[in-house]
Protein backbone atom coordinates (compact mmCIF):
# COMPACT_ATOMS: atom_id res chain seq x y z
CA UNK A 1 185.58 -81.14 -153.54
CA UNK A 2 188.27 -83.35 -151.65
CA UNK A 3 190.79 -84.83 -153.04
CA UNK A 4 189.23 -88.36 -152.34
CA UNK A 5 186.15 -86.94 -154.01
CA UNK A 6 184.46 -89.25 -157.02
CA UNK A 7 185.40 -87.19 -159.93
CA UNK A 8 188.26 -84.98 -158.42
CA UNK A 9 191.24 -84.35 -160.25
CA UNK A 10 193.70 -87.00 -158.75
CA UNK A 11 196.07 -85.09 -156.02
CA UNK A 12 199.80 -85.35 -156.36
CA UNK A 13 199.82 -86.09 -152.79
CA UNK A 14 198.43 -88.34 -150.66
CA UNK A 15 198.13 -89.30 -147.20
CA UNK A 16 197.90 -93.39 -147.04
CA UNK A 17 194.56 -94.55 -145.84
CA UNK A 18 192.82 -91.10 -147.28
CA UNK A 19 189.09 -91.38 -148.13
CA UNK A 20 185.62 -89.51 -149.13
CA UNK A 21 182.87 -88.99 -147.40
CA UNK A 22 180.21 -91.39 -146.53
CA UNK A 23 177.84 -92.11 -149.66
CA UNK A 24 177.19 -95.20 -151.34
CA UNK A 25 180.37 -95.46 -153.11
CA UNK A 26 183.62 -94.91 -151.41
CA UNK A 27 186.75 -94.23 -152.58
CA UNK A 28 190.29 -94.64 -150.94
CA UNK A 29 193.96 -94.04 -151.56
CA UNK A 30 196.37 -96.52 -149.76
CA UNK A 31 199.39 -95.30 -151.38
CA UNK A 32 199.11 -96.87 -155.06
CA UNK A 33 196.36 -99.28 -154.14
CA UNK A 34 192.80 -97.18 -154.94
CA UNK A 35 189.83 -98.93 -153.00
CA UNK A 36 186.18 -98.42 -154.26
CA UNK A 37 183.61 -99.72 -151.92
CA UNK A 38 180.26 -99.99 -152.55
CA UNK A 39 178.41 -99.46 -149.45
CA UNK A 40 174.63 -99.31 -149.28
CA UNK A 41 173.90 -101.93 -146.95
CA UNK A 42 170.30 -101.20 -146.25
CA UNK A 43 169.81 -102.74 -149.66
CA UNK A 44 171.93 -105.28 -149.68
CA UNK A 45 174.74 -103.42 -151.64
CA UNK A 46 172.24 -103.22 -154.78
CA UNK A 47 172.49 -100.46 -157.12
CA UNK A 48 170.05 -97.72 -157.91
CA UNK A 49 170.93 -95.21 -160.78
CA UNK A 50 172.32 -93.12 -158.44
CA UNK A 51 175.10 -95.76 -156.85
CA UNK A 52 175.83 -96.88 -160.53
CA UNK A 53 176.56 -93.89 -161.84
CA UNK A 54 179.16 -93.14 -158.83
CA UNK A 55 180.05 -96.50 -159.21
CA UNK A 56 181.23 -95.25 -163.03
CA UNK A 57 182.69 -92.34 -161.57
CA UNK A 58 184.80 -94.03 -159.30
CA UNK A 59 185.99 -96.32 -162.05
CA UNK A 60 186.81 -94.06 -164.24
CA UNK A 61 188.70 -91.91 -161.94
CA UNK A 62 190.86 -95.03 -161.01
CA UNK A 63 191.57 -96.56 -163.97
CA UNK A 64 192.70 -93.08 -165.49
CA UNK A 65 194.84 -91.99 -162.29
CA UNK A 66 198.72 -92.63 -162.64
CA UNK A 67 199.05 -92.91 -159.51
CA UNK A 68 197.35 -95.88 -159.06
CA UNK A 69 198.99 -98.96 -160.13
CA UNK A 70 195.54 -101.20 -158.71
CA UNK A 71 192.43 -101.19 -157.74
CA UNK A 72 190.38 -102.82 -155.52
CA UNK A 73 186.81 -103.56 -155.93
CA UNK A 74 184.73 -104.81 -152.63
CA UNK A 75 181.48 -104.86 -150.64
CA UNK A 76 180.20 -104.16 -147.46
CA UNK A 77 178.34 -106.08 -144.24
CA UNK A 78 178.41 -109.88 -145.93
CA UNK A 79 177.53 -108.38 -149.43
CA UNK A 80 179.16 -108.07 -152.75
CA UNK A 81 177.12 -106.16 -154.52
CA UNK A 82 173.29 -108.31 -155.22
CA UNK A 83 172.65 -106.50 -158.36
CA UNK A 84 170.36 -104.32 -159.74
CA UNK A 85 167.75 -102.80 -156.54
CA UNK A 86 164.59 -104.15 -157.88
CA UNK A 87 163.05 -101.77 -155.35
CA UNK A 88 163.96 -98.91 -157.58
CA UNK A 89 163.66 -100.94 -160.66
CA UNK A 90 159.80 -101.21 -159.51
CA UNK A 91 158.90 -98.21 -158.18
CA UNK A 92 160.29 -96.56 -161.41
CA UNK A 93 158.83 -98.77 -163.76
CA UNK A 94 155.65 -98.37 -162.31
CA UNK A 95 155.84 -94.54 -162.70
CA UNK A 96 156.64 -95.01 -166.27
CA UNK A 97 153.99 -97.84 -166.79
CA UNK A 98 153.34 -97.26 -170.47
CA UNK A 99 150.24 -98.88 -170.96
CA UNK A 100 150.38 -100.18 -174.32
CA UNK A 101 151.60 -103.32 -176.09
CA UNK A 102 155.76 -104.05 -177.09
CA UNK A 103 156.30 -103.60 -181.10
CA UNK A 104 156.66 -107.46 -181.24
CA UNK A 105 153.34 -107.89 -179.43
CA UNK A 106 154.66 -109.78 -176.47
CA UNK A 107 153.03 -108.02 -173.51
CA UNK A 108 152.67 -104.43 -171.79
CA UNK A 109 155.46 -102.43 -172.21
CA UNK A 110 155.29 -102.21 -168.04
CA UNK A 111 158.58 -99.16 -168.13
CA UNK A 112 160.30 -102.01 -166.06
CA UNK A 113 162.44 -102.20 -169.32
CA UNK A 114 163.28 -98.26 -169.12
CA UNK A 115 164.27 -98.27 -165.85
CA UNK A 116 167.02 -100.89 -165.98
CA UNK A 117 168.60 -99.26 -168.55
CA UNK A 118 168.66 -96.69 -166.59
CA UNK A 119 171.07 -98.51 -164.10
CA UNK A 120 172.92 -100.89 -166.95
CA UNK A 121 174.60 -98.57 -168.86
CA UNK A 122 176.34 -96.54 -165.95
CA UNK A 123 176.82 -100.36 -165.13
CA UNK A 124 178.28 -101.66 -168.45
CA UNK A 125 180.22 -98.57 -168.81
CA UNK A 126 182.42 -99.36 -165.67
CA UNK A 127 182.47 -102.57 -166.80
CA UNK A 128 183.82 -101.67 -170.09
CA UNK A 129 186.52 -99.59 -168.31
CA UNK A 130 187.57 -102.21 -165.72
CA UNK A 131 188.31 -104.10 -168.86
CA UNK A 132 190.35 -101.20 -171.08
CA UNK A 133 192.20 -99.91 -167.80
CA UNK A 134 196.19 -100.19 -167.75
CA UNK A 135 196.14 -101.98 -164.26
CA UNK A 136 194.74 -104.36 -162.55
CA UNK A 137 191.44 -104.82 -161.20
CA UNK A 138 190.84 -107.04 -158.44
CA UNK A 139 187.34 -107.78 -156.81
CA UNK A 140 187.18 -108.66 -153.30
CA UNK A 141 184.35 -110.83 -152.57
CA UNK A 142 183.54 -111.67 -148.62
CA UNK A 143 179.81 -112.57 -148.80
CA UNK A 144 177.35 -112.60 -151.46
CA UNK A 145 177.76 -111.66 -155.28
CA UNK A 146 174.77 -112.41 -156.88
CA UNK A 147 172.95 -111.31 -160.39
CA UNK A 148 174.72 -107.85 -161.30
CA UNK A 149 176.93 -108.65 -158.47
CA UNK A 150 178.11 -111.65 -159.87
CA UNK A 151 178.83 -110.30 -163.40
CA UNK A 152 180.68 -107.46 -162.25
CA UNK A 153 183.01 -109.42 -160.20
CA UNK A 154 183.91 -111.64 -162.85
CA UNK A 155 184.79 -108.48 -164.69
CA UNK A 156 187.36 -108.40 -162.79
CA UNK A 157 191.01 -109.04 -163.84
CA UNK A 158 191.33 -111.19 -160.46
CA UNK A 159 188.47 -112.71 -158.07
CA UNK A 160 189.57 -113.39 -154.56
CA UNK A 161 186.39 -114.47 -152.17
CA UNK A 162 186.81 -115.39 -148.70
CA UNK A 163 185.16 -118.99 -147.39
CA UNK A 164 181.69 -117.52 -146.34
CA UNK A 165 181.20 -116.37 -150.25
CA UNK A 166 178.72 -117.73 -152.25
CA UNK A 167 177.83 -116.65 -155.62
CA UNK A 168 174.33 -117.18 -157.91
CA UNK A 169 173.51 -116.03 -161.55
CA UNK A 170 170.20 -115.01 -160.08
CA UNK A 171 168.32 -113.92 -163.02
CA UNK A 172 165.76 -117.01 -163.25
CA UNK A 173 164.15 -116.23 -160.37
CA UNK A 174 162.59 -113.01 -161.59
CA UNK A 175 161.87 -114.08 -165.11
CA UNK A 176 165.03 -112.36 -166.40
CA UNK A 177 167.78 -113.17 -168.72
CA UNK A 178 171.30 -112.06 -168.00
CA UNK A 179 173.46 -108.39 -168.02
CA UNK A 180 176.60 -106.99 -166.22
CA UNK A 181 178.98 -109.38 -169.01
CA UNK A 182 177.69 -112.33 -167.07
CA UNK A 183 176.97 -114.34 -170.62
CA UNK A 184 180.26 -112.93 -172.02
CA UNK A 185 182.41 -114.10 -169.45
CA UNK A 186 181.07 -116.93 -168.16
CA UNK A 187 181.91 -119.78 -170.76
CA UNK A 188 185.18 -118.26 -171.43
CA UNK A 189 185.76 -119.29 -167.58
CA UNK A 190 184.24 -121.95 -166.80
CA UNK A 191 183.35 -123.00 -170.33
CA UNK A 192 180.51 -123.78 -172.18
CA UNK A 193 178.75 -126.55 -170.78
CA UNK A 194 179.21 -125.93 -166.96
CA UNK A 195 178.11 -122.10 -168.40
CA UNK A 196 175.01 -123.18 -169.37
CA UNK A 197 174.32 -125.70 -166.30
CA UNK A 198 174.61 -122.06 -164.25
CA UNK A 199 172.54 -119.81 -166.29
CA UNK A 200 170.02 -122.67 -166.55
CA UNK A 201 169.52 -124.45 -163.22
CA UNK A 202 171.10 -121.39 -161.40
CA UNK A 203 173.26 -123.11 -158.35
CA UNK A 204 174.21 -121.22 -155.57
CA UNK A 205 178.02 -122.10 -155.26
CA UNK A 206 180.20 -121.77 -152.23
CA UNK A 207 183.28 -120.40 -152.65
CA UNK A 208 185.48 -123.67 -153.01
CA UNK A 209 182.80 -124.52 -155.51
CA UNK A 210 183.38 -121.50 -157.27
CA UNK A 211 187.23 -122.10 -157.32
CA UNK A 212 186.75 -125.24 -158.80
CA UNK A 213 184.58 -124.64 -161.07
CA UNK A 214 187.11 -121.67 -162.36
CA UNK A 215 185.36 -119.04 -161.36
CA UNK A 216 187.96 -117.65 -159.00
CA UNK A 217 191.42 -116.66 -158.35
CA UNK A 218 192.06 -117.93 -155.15
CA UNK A 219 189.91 -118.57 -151.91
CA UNK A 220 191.15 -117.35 -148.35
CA UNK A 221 189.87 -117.98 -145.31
CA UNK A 222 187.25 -115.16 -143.15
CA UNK A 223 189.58 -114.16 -140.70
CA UNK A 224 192.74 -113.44 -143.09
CA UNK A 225 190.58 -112.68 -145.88
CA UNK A 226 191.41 -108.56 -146.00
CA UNK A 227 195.00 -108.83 -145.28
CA UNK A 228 195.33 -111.32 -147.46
CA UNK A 229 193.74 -109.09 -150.39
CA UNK A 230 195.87 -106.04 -149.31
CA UNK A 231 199.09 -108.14 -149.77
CA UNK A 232 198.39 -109.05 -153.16
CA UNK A 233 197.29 -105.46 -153.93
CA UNK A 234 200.28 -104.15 -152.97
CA UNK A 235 202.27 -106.61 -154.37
CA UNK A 236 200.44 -106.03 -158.03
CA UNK A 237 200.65 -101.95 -157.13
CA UNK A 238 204.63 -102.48 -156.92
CA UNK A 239 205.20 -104.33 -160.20
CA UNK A 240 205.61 -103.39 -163.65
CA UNK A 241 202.61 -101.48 -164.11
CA UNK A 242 203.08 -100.96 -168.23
CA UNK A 243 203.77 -104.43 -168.32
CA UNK A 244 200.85 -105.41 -167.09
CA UNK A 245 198.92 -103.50 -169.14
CA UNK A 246 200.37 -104.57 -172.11
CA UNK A 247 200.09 -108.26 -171.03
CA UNK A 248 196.39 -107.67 -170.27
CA UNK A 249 195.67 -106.22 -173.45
CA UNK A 250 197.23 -108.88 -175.62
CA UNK A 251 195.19 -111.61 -173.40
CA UNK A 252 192.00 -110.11 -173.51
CA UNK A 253 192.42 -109.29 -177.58
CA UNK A 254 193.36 -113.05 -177.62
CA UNK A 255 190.31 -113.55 -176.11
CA UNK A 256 188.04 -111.88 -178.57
CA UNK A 257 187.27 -108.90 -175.41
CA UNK A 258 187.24 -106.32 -178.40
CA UNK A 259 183.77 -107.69 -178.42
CA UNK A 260 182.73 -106.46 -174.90
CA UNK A 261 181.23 -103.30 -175.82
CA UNK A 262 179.11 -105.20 -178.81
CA UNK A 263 178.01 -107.78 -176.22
CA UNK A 264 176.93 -105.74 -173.51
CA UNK A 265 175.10 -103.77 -175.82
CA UNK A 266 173.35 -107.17 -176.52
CA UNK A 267 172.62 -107.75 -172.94
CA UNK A 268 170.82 -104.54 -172.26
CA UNK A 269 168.75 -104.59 -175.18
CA UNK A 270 167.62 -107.85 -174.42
CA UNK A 271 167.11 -107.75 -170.99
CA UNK A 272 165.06 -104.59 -171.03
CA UNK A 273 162.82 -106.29 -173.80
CA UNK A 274 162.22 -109.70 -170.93
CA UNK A 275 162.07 -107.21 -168.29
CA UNK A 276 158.51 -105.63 -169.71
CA UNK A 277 157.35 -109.40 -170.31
CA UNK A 278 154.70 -110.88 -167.70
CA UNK A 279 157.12 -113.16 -166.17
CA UNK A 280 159.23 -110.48 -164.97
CA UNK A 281 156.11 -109.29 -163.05
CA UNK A 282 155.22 -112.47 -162.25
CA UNK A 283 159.02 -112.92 -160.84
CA UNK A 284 159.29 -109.44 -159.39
CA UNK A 285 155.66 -109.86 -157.63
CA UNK A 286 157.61 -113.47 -156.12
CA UNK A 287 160.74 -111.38 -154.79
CA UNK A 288 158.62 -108.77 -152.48
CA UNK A 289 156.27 -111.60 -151.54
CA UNK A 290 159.10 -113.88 -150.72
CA UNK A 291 157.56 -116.98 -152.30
CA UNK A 292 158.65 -119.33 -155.69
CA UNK A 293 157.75 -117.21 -159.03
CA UNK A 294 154.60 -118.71 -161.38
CA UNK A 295 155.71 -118.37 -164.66
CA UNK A 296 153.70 -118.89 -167.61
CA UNK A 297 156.13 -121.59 -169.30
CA UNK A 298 157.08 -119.28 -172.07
């Protein structure tokens, strides 16, 4: 295993510019800025189990190497990250179709359920860390963040997006209700009232609207979008790292983040539970057939 390897022991060495091998995660070493990139572009930088779990890995080995004083969080090919793949989340669920009715009554338990779990707690757990790691995280957005996409970059300890970025909460087009810290974070940004106007009417923003409506850092245009990022990485990656830290820590405790894990927890369970009601079929039928979802008004 290289030393640019997800899970490696971190080098004491390394050449600027280093990286792994191709895969759907990649991780790179520009001196004391680490870089993960998710890269699955064939599915619009969605995550199966497989690419959350190295997704985990590759936060975990970031936040806990000393080495690195930031990190970097960014897409691939216009996209963010979209979310959950609903491909997989289908063709899994329908392998574990269960066949019999949820404890409460309220449907088939369809194994939809299961199989985002599956993907949400490597998910939440790299959330959780992004949140409890001494440095900072930024996300990079150039293109689209959208459903799990969304809530992961606003995860993030700073959110830069270049001018073609858009971003949509997503989840009301398949029937769902919201994961990835989306509900946790969003009306302690933008507040409670323009919180619920997103989750409820579910806007796609631009990326000035986005700024404005405090969702961002800072906005930069396309062309001077990645040197822009790498100047502010390297500027955070040659501060007072411990300082940092500590500041970030106080903040979030300020903030009630202690709660995080709690929430999360909240968002999974309750997610899974929608996700094996008839409107998620109903909404998940909609996506592949690339037409408005029928739901039943309940």
């Amino acid at each position: 295993m290289s030393p640019g390897e997800v899970g490696s022991a971190p080098a004491k060495e390394r050449p600027a510019g280093e990286a792994q091998p191709p895969g759907p995660i990649r991780v790179e070493h520009r001196g004391a800025v680490g870089v993960i990139t998710i890269h699955r572009p064939e599915r619009f930088n969605s995550l199966d189990v497989e690419t959350a779990r190295d997704l985990r890995k590759a936060g975990l080995q970031m936040a806990r190497d000393e080495e690195v004083r930031c990190v970097v969080l960014r897409g691939t090919n216009g996209v963010f990250c979209s979310g959950a793949d609903l491909k997989y989340v289908r063709q899994r669920g329908e392998e574990r179709d269960f066949g019999y009715l949820q404890p409460d009554g309220h449907g088939p338990a369809s194994g939809y359920g299961e199989s985002f779990k599956e993907i949400l707690e490597y998910l939440h757990s790299t959330i959780s860390e992004i949140k409890r790691a001494p440095k900072p995280f930024v996300a990079a957005v150039d293109g689209v963040a959208a459903a799990g996409g969304f809530g992961l970059a606003m995860s993030c300890d700073l959110v830069f997006a270049s001018e073609r970025s858009t971003f949509e909460w997503a989840y009301p087009k398949t029937g769902l209700t919201g994961a990835e810290s989306s509900t946790f974070f969003l009306p302690r940004l933008v507040g409670l009232r323009k919180a619920l106007e997103l989750v409820l009417l579910n806007p796609r923003l631009d990326a000035r609207e986005a700024l404005e409506a405090g969702l961002l850092t800072d906005v930069f245009p396309d062309a001077e979008f990645e040197a822009r990022v790498d100047g502010v990485a390297e500027r955070l990656a040659a501060g007072p790292t411990r300082a940092y830290a500590v500041a970030k820590a106080l903040i979030h405790q300020a903030d009630g983040v202690d709660r995080l894990d709690y929430h999360l927890d909240r968002e999974l369970e309750e997610l899974a539970r929608i996700a094996d009601e008839p409107n998620f079929a109903e909404g998940l039928a909609a996506f592949f057939e690339k037409r408005d979802a029928r739901f039943e008004g309940r």
